[in-house]
N, C-alpha and C. Protein backbone atom coordinates (compact mmCIF):
# COMPACT_ATOMS: atom_id res chain seq x y z
N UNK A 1 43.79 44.58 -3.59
CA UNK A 1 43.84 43.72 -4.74
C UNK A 1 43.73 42.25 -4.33
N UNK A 2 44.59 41.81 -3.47
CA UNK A 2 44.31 40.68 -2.99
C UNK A 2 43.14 40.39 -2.21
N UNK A 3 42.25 41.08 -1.79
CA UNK A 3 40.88 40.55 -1.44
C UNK A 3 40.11 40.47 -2.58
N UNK A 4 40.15 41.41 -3.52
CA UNK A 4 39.25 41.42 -5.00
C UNK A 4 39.41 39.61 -5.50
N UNK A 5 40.63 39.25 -5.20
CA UNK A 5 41.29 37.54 -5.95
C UNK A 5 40.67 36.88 -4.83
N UNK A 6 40.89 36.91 -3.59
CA UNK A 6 40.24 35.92 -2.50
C UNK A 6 38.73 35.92 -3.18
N UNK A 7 37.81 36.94 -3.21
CA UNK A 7 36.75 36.92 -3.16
C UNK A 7 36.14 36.29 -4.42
N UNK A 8 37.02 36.23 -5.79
CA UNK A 8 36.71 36.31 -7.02
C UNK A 8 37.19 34.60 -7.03
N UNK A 9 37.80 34.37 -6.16
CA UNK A 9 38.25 32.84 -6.37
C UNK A 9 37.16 32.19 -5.52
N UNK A 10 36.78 32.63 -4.52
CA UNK A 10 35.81 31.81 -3.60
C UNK A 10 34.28 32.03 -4.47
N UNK A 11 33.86 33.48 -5.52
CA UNK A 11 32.74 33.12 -6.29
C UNK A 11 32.91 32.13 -7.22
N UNK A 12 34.14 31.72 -7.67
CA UNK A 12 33.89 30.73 -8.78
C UNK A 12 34.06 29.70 -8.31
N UNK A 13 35.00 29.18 -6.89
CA UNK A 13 34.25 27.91 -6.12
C UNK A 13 32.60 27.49 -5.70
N UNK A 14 32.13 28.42 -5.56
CA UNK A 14 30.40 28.32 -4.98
C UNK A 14 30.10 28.23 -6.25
N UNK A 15 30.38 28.85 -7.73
CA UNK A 15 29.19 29.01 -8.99
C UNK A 15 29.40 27.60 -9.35
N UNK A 16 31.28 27.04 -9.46
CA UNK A 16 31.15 25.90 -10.13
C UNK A 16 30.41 24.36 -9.25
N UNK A 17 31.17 24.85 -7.57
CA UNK A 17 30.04 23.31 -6.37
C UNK A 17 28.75 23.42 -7.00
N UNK A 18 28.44 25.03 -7.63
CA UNK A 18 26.65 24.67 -7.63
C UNK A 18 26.27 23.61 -8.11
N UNK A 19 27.20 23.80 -9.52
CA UNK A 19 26.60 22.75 -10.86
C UNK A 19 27.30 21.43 -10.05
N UNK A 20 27.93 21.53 -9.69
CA UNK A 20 28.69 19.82 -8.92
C UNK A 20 27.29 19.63 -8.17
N UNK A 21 27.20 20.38 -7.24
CA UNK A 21 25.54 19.26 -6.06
C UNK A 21 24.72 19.24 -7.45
N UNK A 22 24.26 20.24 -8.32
CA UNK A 22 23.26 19.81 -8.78
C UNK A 22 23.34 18.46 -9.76
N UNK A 23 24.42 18.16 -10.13
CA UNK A 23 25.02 16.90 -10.92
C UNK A 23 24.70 15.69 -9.65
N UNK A 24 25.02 15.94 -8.36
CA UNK A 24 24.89 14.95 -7.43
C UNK A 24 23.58 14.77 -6.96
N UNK A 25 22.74 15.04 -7.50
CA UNK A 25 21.16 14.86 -7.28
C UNK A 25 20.91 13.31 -7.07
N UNK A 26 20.42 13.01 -6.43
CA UNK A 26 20.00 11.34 -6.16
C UNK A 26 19.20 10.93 -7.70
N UNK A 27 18.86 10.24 -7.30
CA UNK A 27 17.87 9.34 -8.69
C UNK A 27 16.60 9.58 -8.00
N UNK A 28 16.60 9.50 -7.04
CA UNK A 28 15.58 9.46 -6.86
C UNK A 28 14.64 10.89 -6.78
N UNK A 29 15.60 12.14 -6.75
CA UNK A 29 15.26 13.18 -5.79
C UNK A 29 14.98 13.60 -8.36
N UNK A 30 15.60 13.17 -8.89
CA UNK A 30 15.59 13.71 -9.95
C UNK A 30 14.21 13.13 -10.93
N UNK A 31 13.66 11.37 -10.19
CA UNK A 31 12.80 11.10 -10.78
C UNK A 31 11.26 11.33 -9.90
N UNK A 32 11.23 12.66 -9.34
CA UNK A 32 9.84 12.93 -8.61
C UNK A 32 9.77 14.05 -9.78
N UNK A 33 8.69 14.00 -9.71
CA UNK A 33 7.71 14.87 -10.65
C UNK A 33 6.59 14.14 -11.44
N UNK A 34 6.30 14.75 -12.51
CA UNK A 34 5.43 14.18 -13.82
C UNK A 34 5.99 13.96 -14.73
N UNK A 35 5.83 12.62 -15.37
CA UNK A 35 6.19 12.17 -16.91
C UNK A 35 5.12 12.35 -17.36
N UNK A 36 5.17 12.67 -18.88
CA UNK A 36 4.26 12.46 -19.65
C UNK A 36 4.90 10.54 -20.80
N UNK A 37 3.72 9.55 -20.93
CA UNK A 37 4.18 8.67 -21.45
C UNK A 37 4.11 8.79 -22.87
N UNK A 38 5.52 8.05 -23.58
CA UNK A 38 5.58 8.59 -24.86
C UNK A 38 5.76 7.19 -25.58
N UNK A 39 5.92 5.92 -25.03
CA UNK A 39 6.05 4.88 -26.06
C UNK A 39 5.98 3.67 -24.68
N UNK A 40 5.48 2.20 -24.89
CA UNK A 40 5.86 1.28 -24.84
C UNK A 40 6.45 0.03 -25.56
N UNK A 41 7.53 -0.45 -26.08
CA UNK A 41 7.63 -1.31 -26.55
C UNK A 41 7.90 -2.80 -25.63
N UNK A 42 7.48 -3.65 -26.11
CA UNK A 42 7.82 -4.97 -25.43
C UNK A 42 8.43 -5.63 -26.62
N UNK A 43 9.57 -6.67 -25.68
CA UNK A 43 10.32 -7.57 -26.48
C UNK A 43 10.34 -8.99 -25.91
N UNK A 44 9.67 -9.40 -26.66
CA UNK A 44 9.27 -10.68 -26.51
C UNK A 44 10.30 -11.69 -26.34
N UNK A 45 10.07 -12.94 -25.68
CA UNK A 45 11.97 -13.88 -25.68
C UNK A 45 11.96 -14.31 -26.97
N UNK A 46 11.25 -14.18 -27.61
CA UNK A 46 11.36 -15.20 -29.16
C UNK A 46 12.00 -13.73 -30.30
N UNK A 47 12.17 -12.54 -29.20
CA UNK A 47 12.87 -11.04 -29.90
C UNK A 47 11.73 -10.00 -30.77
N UNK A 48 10.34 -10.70 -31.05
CA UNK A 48 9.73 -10.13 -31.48
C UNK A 48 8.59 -8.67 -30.69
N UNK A 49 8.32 -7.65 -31.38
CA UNK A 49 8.45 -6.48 -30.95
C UNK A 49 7.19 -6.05 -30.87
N UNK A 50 6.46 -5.24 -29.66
CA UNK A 50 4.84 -5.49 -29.88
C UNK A 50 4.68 -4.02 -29.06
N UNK A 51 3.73 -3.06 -29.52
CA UNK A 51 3.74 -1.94 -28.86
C UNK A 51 2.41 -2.08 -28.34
N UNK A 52 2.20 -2.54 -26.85
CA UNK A 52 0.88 -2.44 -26.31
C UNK A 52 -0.18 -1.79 -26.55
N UNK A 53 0.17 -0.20 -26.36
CA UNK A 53 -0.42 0.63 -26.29
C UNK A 53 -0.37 1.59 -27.34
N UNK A 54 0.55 0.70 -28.48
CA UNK A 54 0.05 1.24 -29.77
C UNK A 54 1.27 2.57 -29.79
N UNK A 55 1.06 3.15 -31.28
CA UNK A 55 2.88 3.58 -31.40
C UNK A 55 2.04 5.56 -31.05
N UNK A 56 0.84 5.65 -30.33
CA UNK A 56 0.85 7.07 -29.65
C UNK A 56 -0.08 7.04 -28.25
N UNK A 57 0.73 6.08 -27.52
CA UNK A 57 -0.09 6.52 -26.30
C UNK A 57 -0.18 7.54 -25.75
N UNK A 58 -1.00 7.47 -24.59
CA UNK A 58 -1.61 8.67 -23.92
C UNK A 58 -1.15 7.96 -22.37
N UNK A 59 -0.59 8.96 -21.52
CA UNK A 59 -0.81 8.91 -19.82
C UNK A 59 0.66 9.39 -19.37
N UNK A 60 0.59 9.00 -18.23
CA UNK A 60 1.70 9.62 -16.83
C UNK A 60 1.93 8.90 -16.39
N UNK A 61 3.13 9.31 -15.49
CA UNK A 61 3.63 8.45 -14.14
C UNK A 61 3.98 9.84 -13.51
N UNK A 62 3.33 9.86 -11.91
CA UNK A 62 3.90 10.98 -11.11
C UNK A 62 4.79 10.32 -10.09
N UNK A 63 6.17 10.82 -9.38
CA UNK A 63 6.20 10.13 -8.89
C UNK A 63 6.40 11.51 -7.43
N UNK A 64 6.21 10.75 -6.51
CA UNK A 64 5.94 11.78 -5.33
C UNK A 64 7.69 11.98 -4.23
N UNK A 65 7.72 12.91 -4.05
CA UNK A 65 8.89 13.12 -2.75
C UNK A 65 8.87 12.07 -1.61
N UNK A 66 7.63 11.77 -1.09
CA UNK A 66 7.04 10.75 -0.25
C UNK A 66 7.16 9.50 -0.32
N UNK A 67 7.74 9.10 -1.90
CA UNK A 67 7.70 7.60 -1.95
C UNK A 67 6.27 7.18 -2.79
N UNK A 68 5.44 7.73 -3.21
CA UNK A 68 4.21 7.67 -3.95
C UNK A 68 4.29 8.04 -5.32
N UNK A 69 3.24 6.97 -6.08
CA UNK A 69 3.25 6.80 -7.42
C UNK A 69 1.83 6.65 -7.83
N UNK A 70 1.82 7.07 -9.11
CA UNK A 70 0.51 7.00 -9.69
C UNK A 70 0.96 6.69 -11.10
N UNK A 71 0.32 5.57 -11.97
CA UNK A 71 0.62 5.49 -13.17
C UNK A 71 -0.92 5.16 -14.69
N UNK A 72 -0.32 6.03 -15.08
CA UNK A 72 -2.07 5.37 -16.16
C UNK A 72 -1.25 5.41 -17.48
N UNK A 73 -1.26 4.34 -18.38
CA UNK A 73 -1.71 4.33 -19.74
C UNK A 73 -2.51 4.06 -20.72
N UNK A 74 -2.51 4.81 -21.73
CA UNK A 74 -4.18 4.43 -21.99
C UNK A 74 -3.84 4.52 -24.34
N UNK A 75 -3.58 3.30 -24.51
CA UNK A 75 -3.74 3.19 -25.88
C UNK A 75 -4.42 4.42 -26.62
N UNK A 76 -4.15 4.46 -27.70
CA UNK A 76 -4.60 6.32 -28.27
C UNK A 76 -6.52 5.54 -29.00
N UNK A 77 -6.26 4.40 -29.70
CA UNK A 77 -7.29 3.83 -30.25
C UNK A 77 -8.30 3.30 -29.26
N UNK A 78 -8.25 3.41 -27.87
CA UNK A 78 -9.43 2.77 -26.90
C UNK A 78 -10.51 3.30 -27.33
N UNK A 79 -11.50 1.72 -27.91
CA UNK A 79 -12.90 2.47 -28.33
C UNK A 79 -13.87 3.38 -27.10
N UNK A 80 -14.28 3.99 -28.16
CA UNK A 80 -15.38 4.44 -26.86
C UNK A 80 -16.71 3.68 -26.75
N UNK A 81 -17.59 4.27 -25.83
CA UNK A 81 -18.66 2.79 -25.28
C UNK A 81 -20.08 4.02 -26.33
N UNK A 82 -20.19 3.01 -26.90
CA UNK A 82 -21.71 3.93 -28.37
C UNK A 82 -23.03 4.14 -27.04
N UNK A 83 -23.07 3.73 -25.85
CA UNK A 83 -24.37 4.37 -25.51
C UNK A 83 -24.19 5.10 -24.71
N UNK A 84 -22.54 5.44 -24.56
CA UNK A 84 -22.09 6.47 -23.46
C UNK A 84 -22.55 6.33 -21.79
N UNK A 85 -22.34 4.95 -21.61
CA UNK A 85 -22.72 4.98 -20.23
C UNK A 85 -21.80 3.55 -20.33
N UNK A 86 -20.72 4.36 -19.39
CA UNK A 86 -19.31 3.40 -18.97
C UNK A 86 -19.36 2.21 -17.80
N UNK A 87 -21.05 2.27 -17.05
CA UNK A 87 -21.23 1.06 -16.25
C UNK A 87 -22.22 0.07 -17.42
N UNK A 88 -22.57 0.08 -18.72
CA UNK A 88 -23.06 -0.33 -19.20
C UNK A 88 -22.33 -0.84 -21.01
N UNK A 89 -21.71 -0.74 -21.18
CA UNK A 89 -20.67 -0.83 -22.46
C UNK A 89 -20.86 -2.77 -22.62
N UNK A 90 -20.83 -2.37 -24.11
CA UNK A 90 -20.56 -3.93 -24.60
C UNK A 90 -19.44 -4.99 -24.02
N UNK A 91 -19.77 -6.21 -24.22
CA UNK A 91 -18.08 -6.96 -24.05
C UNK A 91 -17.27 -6.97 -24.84
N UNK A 92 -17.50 -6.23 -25.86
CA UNK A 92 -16.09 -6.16 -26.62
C UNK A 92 -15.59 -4.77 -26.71
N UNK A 93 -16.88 -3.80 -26.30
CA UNK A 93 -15.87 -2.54 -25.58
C UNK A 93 -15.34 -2.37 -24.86
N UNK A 94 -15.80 -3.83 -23.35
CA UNK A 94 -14.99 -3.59 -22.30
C UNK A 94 -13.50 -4.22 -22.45
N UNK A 95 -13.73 -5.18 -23.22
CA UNK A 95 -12.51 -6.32 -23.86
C UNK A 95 -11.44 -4.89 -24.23
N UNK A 96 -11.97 -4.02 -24.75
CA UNK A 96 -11.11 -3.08 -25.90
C UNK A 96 -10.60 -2.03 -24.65
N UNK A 97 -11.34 -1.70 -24.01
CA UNK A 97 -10.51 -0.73 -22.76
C UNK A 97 -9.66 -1.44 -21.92
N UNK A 98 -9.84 -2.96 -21.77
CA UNK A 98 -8.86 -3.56 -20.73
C UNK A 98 -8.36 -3.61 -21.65
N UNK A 99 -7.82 -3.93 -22.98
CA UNK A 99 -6.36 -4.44 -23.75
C UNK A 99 -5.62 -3.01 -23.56
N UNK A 100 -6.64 -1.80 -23.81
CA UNK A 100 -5.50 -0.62 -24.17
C UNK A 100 -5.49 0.03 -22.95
N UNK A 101 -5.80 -0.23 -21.82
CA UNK A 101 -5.47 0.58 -21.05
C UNK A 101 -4.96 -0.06 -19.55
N UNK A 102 -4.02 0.25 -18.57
CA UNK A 102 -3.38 0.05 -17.63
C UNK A 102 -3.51 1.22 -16.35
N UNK A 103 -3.90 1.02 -15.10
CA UNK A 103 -3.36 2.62 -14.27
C UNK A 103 -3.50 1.44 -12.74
N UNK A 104 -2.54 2.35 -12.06
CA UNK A 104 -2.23 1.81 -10.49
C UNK A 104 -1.19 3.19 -9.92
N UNK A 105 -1.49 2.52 -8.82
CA UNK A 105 -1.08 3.43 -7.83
C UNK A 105 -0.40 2.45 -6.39
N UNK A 106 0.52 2.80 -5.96
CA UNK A 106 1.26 2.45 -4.99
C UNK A 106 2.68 3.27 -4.36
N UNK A 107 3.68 2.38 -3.46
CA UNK A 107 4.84 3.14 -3.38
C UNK A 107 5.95 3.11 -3.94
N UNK A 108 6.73 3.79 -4.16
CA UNK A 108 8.30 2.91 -4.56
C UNK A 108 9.57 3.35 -4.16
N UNK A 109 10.64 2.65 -4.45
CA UNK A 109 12.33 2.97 -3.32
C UNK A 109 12.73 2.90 -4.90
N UNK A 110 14.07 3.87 -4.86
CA UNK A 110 15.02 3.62 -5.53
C UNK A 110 16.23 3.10 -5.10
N UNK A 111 16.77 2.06 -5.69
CA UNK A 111 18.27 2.23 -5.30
C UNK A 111 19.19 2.25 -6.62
N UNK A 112 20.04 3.52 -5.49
CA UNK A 112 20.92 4.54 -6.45
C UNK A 112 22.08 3.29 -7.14
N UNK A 113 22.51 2.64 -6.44
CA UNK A 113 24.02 1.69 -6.42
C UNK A 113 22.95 0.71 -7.69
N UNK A 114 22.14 -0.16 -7.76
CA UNK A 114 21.49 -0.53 -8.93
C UNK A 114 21.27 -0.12 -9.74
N UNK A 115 20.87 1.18 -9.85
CA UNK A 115 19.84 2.25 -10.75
C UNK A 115 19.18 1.47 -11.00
N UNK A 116 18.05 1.24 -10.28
CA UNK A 116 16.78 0.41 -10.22
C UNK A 116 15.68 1.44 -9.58
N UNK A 117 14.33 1.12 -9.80
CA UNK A 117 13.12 1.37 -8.49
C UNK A 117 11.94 0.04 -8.67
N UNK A 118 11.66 0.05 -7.71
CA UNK A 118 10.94 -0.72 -7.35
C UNK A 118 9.35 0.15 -6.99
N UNK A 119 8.17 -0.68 -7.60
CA UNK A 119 7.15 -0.02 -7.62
C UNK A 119 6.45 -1.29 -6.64
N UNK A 120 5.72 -1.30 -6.10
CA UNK A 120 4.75 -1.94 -4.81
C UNK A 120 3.36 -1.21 -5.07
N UNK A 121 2.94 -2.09 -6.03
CA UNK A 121 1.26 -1.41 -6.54
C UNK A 121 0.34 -1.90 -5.17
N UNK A 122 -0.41 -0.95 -4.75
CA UNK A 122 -1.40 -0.65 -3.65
C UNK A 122 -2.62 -1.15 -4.16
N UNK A 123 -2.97 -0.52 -5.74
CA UNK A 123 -3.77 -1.22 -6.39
C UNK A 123 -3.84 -1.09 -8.08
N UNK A 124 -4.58 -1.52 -9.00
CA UNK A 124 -4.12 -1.55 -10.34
C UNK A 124 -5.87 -2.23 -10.87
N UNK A 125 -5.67 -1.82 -11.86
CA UNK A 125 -6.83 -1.75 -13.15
C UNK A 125 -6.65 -3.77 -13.36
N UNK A 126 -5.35 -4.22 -13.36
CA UNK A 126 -5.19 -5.25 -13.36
C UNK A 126 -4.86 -5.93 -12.51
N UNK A 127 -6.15 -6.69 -11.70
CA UNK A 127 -5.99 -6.91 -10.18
C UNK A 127 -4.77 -7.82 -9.69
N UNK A 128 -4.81 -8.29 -10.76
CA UNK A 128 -3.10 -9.73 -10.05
C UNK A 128 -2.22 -9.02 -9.80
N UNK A 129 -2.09 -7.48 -9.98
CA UNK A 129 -1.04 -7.18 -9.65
C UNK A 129 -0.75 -5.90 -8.23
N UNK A 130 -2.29 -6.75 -7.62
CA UNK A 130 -2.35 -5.52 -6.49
C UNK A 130 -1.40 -6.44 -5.04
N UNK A 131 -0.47 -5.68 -4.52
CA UNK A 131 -0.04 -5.78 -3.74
C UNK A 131 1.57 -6.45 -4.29
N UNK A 132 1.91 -6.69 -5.79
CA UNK A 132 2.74 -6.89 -6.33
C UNK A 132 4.17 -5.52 -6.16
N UNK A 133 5.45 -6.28 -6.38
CA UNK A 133 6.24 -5.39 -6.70
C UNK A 133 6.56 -5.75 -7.22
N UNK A 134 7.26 -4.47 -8.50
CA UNK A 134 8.37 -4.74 -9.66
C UNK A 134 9.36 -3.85 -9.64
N UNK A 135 10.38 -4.50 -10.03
CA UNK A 135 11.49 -4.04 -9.98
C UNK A 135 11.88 -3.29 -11.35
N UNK A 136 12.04 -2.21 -11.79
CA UNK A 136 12.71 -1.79 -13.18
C UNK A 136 13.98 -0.94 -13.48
N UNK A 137 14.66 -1.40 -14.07
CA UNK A 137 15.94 -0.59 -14.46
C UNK A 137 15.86 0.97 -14.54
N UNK A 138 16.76 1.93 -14.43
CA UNK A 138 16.50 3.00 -14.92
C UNK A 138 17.91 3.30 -15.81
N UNK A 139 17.60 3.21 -17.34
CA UNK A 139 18.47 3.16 -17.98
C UNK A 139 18.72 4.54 -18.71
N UNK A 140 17.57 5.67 -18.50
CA UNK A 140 18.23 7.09 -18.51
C UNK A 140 17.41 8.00 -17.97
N UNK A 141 17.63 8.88 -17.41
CA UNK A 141 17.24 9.80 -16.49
C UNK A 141 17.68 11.11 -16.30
N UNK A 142 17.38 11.98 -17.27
CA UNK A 142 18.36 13.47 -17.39
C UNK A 142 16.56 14.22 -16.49
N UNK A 143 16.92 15.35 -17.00
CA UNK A 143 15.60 16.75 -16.46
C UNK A 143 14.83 16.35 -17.12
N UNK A 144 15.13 15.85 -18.77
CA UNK A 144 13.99 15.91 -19.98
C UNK A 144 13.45 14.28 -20.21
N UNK A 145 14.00 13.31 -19.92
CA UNK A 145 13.92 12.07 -20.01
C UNK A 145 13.73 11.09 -19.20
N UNK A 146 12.78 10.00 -19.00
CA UNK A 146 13.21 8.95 -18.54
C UNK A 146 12.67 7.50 -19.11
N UNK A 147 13.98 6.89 -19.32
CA UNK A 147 13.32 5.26 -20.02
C UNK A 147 13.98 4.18 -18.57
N UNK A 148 12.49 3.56 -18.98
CA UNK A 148 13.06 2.22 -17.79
C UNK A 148 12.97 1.06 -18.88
N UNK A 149 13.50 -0.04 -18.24
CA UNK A 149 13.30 -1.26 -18.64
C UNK A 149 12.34 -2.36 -17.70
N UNK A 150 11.03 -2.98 -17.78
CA UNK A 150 10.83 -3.99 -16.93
C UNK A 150 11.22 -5.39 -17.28
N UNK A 151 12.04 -5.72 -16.60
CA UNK A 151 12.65 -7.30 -16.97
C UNK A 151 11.58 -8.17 -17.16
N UNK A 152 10.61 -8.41 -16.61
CA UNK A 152 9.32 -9.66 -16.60
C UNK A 152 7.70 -9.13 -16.90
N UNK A 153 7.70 -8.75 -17.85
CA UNK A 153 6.33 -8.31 -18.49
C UNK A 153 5.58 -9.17 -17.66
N UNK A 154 4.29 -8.98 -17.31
CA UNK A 154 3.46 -10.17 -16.98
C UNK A 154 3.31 -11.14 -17.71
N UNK A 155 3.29 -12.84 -17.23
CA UNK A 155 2.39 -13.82 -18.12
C UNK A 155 3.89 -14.09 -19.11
N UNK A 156 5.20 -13.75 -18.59
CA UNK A 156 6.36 -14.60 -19.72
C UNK A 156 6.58 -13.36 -20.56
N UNK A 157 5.20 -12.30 -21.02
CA UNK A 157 5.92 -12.01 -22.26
C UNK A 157 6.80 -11.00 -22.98
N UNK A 158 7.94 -11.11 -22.03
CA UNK A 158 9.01 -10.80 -22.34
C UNK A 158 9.42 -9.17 -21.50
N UNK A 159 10.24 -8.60 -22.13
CA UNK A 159 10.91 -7.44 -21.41
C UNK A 159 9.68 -5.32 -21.89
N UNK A 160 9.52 -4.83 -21.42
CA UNK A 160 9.48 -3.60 -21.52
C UNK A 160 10.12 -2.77 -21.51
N UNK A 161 10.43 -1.62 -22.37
CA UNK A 161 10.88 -0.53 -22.48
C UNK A 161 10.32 0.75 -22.20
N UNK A 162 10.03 1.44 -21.34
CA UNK A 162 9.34 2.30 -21.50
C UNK A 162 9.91 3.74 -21.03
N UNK A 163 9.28 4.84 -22.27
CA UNK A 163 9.87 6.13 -22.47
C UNK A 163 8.75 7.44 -21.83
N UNK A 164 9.43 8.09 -21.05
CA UNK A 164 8.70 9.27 -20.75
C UNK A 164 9.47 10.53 -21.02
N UNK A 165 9.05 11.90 -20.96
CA UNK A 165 9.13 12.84 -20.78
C UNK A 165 9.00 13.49 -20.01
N UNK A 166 9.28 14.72 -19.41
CA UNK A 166 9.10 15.42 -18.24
C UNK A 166 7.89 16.46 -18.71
N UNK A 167 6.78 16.48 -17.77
CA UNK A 167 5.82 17.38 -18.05
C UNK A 167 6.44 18.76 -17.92
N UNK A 168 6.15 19.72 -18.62
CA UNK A 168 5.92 21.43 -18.48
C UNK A 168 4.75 22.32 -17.92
């Protein structure tokens, strides 16, 4: 009888540590995978509210075990180019794909004690910001979620919010 209790007490130490390590997951080890992107809002310093990419974007952020990132968003309304040849498109179609759309790729660190990461773009659709790093909050981060905050939008204007999902 008393081994049946040793044994029955040491399974419910191992079932419940499980859920304890898996609660102790790093930030970082919890934000590798695929997001799918589900909103940007920016807040401007004057408080006013502007959704870049429009209130149904489209894109990802992967982020890699390695320290590697890939990010694209892409406005849901980006016109398309009428003669279907994307080295040849008007200037105000090209005007219309650079407003709605963003993608880069580089590395990034988290730190856990901030709940921050830092992204170090390698390169980007928007060249001023190749070899740039930014720093962004991570203000939630479950299995199903993640929203960051970027403190310094480019160009002043103002703060970002941005919401993902976990791909399936």
């Amino acid at each position: 009888m008393k081994l049946i209790t040793v044994a029955a007490t040491a399974l419910a130490l191992f079932v419940s540590g499980g859920g304890a390590a898996a609660q102790q997951k790093s930030m970082k080890d919890r934000l590798v995978g695929t997001w799918h992107f589900v909103i940007a809002e920016v807040t401007a310093p004057d408080g006013k509210k502007s959704f870049p990419f429009g209130p149904k974007p489209r894109g990802m952020v992967i982020f890699t075990a390695d320290g590697h990132f890939t990010q694209v968003h892409i406005a849901a309304e980006v016109p398309k180019i009428a003669n279907a040849n994307r080295l040849n498109a008007s200037p105000e179609e090209y005007a219309g794909i650079m407003r709605g759309t963003i993608a880069q790729f580089g590395t990034y660190t988290v730190d856990e004690d901030k709940k921050t990461f830092t992204m170090t773009f390698t390169a980007s659709t928007f060249p001023n910001w190749d070899g740039v790093a930014q720093t962004r909050t991570i203000d939630k981060l479950t299995d199903e979620e993640f929203i960051n905050t970027n403190p310094q939008v480019g160009a002043g204007r103002g703060s970002a919010y941005n919401l993902y999902r976990r791909a399936k």
